[in-house]
C-alpha atoms as a PDB file:
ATOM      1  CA  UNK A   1      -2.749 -24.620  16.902  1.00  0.00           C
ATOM      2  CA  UNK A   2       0.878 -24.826  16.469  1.00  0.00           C
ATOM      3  CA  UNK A   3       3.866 -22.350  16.951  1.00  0.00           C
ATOM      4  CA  UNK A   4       6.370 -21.714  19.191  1.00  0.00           C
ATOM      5  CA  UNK A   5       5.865 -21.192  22.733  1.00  0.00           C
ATOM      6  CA  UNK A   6       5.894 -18.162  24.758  1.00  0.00           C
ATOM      7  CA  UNK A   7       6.260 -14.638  23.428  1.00  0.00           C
ATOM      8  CA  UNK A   8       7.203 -16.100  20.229  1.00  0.00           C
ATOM      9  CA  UNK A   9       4.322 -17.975  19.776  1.00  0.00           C
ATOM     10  CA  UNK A  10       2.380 -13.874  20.846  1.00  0.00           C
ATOM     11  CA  UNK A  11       3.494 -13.036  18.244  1.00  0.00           C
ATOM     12  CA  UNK A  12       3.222 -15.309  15.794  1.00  0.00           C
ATOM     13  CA  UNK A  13      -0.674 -15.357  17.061  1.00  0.00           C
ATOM     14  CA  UNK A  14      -0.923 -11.286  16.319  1.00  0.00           C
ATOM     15  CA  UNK A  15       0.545 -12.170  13.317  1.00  0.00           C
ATOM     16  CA  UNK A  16      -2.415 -15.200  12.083  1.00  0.00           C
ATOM     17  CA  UNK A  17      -4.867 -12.604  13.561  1.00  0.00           C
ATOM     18  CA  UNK A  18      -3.497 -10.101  11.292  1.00  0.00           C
ATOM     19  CA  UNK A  19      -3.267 -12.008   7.951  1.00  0.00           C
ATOM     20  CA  UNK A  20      -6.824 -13.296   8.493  1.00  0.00           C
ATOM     21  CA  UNK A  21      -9.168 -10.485   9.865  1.00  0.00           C
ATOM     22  CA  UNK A  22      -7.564  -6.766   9.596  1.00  0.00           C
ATOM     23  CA  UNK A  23      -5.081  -7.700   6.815  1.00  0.00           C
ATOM     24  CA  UNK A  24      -7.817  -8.999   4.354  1.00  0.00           C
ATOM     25  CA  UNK A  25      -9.891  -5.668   5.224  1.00  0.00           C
ATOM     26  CA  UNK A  26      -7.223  -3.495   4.294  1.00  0.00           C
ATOM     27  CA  UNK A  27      -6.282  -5.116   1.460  1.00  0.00           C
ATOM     28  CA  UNK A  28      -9.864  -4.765   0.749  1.00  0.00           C
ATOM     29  CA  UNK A  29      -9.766  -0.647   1.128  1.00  0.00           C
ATOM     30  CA  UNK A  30      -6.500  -0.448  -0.651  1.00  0.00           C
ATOM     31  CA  UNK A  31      -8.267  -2.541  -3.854  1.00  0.00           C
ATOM     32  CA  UNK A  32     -11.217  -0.119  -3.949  1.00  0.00           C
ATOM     33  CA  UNK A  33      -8.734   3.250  -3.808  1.00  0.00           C
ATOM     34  CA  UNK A  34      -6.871   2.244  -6.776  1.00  0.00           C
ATOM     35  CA  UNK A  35      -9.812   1.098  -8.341  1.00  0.00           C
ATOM     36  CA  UNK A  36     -11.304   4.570  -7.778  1.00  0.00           C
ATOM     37  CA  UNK A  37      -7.876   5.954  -8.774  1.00  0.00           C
ATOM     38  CA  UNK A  38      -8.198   4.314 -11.865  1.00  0.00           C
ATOM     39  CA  UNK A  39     -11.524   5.308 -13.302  1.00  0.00           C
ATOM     40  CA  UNK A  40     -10.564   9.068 -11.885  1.00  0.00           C
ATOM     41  CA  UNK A  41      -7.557   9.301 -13.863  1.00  0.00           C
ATOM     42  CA  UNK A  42      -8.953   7.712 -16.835  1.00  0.00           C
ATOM     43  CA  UNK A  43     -12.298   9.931 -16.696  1.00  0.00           C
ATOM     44  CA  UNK A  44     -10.214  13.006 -15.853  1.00  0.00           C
ATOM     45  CA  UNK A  45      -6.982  12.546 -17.726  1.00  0.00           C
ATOM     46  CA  UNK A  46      -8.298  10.531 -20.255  1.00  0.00           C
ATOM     47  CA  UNK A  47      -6.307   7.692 -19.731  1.00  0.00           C
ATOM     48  CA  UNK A  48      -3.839   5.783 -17.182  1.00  0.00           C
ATOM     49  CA  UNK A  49      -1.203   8.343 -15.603  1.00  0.00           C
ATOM     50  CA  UNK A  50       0.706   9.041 -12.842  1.00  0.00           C
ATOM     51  CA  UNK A  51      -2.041   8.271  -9.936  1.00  0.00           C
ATOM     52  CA  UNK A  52      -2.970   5.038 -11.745  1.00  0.00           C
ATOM     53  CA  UNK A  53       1.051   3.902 -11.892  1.00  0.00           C
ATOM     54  CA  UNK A  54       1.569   5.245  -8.175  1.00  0.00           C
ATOM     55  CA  UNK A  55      -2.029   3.522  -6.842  1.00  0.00           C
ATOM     56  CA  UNK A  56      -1.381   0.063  -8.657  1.00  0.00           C
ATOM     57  CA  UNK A  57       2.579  -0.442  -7.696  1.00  0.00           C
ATOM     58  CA  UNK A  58       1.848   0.254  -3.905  1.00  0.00           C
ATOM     59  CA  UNK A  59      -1.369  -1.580  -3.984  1.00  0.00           C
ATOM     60  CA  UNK A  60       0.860  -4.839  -5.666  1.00  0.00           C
ATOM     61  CA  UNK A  61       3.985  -3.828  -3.129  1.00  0.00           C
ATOM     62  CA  UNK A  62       1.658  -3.834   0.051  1.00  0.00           C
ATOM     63  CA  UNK A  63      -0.234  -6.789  -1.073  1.00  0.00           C
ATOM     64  CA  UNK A  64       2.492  -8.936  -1.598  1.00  0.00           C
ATOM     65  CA  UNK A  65       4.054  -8.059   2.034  1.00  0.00           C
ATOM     66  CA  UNK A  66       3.573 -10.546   4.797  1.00  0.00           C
ATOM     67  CA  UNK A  67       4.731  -7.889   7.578  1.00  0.00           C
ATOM     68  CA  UNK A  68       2.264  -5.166   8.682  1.00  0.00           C
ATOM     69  CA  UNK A  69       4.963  -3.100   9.515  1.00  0.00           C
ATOM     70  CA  UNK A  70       6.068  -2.299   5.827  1.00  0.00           C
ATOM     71  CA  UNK A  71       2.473  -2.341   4.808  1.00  0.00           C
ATOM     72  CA  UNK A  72       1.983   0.463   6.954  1.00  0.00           C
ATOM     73  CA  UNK A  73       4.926   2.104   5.462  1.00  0.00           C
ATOM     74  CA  UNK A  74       3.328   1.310   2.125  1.00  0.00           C
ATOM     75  CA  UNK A  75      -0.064   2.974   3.081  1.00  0.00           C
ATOM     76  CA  UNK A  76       1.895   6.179   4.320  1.00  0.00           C
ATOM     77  CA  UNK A  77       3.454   6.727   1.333  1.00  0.00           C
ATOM     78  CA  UNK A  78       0.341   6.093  -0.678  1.00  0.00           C
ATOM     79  CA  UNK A  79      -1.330   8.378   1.557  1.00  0.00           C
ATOM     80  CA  UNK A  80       1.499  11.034   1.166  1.00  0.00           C
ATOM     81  CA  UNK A  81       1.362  10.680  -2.567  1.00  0.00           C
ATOM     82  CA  UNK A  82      -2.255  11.671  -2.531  1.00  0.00           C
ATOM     83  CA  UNK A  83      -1.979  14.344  -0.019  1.00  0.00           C
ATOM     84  CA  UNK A  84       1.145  16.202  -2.294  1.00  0.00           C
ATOM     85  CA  UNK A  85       4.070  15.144  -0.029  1.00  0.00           C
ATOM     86  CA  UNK A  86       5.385  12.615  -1.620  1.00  0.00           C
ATOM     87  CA  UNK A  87       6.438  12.281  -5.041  1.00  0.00           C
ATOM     88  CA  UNK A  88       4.888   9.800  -7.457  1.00  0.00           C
ATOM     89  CA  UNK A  89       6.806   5.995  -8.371  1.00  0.00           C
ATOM     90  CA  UNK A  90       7.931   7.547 -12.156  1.00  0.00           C
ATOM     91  CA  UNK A  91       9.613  10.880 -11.021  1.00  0.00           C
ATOM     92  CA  UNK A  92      10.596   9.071  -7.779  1.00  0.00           C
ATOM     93  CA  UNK A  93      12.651   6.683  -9.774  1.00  0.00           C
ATOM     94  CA  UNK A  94      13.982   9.588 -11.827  1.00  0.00           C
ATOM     95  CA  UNK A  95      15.087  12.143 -10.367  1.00  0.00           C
ATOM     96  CA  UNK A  96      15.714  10.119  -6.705  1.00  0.00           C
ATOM     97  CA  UNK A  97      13.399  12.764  -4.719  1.00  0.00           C
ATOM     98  CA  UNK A  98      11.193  11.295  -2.273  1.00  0.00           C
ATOM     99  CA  UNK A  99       9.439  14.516  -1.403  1.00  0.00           C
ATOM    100  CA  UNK A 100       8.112  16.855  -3.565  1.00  0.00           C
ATOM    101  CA  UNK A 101       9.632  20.780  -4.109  1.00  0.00           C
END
């Protein structure tokens, strides 16, 4: 196996751990929410709306991040959009409020 040596090469290790057993299972939790996400919005709302456009940009914005760091970050603003903290991605963008009133 190659890498660097010494703590480098620790973490690049906790890193390939990552990426191919906790990563992948996350990634698999985070597909299922905004799949649920989806089909409650749509069977609630009628169609796609806020939840759907909040679930689907952090589930695309976590996947594509190699670092578990800002994939946790990700996840706690998911989860802080779902528990009323945070505001969603549209009236994020718009008005510049991270936190809702």
């Amino acid at each position: 196996m190659g890498g660097p040596g010494g703590r480098a090469e620790g973490v690049w290790l906790t890193w390939k751990i990552w990426g191919l057993t906790l990563n992948r299972a996350e990634n698999a939790l985070s597909f299922a929410s905004m799949l649920f996400t989806i089909g409650d919005d749509v069977f609630n709302n009628g169609g796609a709306g806020e939840n759907t456009v909040t679930s689907v940009a952090t589930f695309l914005v976590g996947g594509a991040s190699p670092d578990p760091l800002a994939d946790l970050i990700i996840d706690g603003y998911a989860s802080g959009y779902n528990h009323g903290i945070f505001n969603g991605i549209r009236p994020m963008f718009s008005s510049g409020e991270l936190f809702k009133k």
